[in-house]
C-alpha atoms as a PDB file:
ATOM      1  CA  UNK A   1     111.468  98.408 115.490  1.00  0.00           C
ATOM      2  CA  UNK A   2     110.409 101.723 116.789  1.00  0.00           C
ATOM      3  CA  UNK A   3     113.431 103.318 114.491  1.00  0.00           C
ATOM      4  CA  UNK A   4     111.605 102.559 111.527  1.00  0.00           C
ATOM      5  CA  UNK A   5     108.193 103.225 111.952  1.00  0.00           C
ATOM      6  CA  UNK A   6     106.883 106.770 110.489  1.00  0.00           C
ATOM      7  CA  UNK A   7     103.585 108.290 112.305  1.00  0.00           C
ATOM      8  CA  UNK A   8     101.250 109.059 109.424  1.00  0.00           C
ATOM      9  CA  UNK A   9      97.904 110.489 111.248  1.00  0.00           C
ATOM     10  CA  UNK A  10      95.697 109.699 113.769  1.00  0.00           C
ATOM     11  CA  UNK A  11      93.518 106.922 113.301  1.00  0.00           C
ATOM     12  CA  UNK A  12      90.373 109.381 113.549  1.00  0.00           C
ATOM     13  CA  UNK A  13      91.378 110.722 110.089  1.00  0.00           C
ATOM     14  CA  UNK A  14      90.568 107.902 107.827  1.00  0.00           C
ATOM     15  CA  UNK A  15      87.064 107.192 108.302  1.00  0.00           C
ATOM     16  CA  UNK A  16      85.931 103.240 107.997  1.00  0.00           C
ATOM     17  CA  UNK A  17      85.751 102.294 104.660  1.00  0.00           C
ATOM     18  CA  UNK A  18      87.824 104.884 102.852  1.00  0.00           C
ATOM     19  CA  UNK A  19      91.486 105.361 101.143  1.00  0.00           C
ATOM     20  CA  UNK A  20      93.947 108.807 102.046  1.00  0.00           C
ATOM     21  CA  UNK A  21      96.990 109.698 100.394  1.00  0.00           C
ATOM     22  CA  UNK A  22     100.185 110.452 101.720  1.00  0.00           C
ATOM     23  CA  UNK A  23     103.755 111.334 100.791  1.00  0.00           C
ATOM     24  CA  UNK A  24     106.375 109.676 103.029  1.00  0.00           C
ATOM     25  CA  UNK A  25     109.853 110.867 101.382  1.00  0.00           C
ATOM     26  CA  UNK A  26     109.868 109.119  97.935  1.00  0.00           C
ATOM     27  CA  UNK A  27     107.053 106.978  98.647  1.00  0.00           C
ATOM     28  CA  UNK A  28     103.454 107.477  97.580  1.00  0.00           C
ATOM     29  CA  UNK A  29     101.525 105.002  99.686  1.00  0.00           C
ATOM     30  CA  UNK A  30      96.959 104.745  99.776  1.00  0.00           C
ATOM     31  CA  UNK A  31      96.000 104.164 103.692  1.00  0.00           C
ATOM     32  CA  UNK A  32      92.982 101.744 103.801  1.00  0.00           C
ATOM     33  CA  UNK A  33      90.627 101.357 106.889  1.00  0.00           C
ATOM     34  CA  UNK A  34      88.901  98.177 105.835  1.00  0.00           C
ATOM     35  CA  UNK A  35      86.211  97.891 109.333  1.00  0.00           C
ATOM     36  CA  UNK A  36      88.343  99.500 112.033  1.00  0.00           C
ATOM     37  CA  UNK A  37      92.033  97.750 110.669  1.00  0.00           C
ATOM     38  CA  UNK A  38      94.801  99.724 108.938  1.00  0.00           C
ATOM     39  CA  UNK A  39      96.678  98.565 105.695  1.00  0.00           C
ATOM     40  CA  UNK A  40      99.121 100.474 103.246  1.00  0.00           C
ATOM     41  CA  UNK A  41     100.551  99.757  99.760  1.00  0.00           C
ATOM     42  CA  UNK A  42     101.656 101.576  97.049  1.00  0.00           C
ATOM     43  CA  UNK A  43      99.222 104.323  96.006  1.00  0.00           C
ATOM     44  CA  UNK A  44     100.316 103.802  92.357  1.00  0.00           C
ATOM     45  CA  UNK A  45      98.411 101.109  90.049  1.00  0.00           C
ATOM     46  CA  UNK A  46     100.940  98.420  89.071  1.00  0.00           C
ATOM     47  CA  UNK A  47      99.132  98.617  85.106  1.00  0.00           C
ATOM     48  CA  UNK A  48      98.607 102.464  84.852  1.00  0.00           C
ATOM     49  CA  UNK A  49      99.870 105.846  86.182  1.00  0.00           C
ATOM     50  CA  UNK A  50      96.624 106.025  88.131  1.00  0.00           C
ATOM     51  CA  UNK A  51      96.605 107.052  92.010  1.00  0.00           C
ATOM     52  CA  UNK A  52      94.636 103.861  93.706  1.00  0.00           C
ATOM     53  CA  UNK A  53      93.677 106.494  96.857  1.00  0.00           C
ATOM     54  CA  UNK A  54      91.254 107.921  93.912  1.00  0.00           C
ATOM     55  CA  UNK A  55      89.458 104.213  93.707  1.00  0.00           C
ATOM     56  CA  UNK A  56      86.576 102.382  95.125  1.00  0.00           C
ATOM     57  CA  UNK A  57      87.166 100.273  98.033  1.00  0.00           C
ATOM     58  CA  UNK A  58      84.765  97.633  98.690  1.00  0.00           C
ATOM     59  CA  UNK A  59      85.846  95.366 101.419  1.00  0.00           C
ATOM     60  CA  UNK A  60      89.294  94.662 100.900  1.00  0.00           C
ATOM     61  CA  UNK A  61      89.518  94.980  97.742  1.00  0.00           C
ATOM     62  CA  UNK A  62      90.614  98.541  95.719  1.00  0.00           C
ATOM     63  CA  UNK A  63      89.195  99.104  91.726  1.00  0.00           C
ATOM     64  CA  UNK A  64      91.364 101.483  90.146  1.00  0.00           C
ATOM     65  CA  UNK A  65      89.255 104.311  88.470  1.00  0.00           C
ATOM     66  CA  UNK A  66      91.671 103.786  85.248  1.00  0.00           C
ATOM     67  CA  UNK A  67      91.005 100.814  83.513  1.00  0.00           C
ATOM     68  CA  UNK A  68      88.950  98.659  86.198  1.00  0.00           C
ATOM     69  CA  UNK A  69      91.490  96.837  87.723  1.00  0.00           C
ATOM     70  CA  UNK A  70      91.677  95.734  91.221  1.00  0.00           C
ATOM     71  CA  UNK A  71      93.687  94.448  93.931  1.00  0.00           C
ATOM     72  CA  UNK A  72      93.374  93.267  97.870  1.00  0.00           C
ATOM     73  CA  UNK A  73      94.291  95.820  99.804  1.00  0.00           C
ATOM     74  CA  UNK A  74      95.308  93.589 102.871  1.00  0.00           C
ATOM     75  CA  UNK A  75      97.807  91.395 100.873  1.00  0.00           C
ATOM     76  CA  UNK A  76      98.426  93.462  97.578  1.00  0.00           C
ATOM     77  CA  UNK A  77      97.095  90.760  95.205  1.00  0.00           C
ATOM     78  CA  UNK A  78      95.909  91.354  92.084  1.00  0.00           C
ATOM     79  CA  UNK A  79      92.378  90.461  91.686  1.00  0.00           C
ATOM     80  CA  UNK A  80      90.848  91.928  88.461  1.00  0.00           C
ATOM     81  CA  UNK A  81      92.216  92.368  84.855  1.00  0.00           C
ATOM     82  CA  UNK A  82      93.869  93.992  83.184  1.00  0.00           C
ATOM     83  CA  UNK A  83      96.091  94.222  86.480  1.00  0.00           C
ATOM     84  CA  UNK A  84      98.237  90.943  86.941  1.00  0.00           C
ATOM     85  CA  UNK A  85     101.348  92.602  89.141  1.00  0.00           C
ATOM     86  CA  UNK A  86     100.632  93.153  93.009  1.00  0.00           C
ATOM     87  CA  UNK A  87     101.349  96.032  94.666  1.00  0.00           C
ATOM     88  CA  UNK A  88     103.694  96.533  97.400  1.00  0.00           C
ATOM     89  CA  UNK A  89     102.118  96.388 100.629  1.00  0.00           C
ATOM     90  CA  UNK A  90     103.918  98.137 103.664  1.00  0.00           C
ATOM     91  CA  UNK A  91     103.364  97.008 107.507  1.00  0.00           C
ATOM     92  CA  UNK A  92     100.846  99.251 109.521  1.00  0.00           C
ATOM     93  CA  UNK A  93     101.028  99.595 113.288  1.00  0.00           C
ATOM     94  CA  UNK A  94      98.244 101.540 115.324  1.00  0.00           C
ATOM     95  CA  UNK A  95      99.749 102.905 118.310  1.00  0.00           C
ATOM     96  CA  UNK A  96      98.284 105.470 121.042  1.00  0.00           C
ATOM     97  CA  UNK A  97      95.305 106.163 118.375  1.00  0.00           C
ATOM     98  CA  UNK A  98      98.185 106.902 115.616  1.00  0.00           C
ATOM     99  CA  UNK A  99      98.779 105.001 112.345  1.00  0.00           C
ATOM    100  CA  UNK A 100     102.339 104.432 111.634  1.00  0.00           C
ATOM    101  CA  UNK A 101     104.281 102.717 108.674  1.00  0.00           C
ATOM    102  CA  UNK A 102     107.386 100.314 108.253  1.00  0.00           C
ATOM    103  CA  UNK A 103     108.456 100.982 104.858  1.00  0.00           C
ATOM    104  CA  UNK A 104     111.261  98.798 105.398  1.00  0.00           C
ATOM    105  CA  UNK A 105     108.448  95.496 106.233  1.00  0.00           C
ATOM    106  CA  UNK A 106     105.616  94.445 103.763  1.00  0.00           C
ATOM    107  CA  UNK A 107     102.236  93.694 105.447  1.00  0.00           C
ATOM    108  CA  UNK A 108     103.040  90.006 106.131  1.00  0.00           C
ATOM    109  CA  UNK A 109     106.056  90.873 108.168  1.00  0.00           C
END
C-alpha cells in the first residue's frame, strides 16, 4: 500500500474547516479537514469548470461558488442542483502528522 500513497502536506497546513489545492501529476484534487479528519476528491465541479477548493465548506458538505451546487465531501455525493454527477473521491491516510493520497483507491476503499 505504501507504493501508492503520495505525501501531500502536513496535517498542520489545512486548518479545521477549510479546503487547499494541490496538483498531484495530472490530478487536481480539494483537501478537506471536516473537524480534525482528512478527505480528497476532485477539485473540479462535475457541472462547471469551477475549482471546488474556491467553495464554502460547511460540515461535509462543499457549495461550488459557480452556480450553487454542492456535494459531500466525505463520499462525493451530489447534494444540491444543478449538480447531479459525484465527484471522485480519493482515499486519505494521516501518517506521522502527514496527509497522504491513494489516487489509485476512492474514499470507501
Amino acid at each position: 500500500m505504501a507504493d501508492t500513497l503520495i505525501s501531500l502536506c502536513p496535517t498542520a497546513d489545512i486548518p479545521e474547516n477549510s479546503i487547499k489545492r494541490f496538483e498531484v501529476g495530472n490530478h487536481m484534487l480539494a483537501v478537506y479537514n471536516v473537524g480534525g479528519a482528512f478527505y480528497a476528491t476532485d477539485d473540479e465541479c462535475t457541472h462547471g469548470a469551477a475549482s471546488l477548493s474556491d467553495g464554502m465548506l460547511e460540515d461535509d458538505i462543499i457549495e461550488c461558488t459557480m452556480h450553487f451546487g454542492a456535494f459531500n465531501c466525505r463520499t462525493g455525493e451530489a447534494v444540491q442542483a444543478p449538480c447531479s454527477i459525484a465527484l471522485r473521491t480519493y482515499k486519505v491516510v494521516v501518517q506521522d502528522g502527514k496527509i497522504l493520497v491513494d489516487l489509485e483507491k476512492t474514499a470507501q476503499d
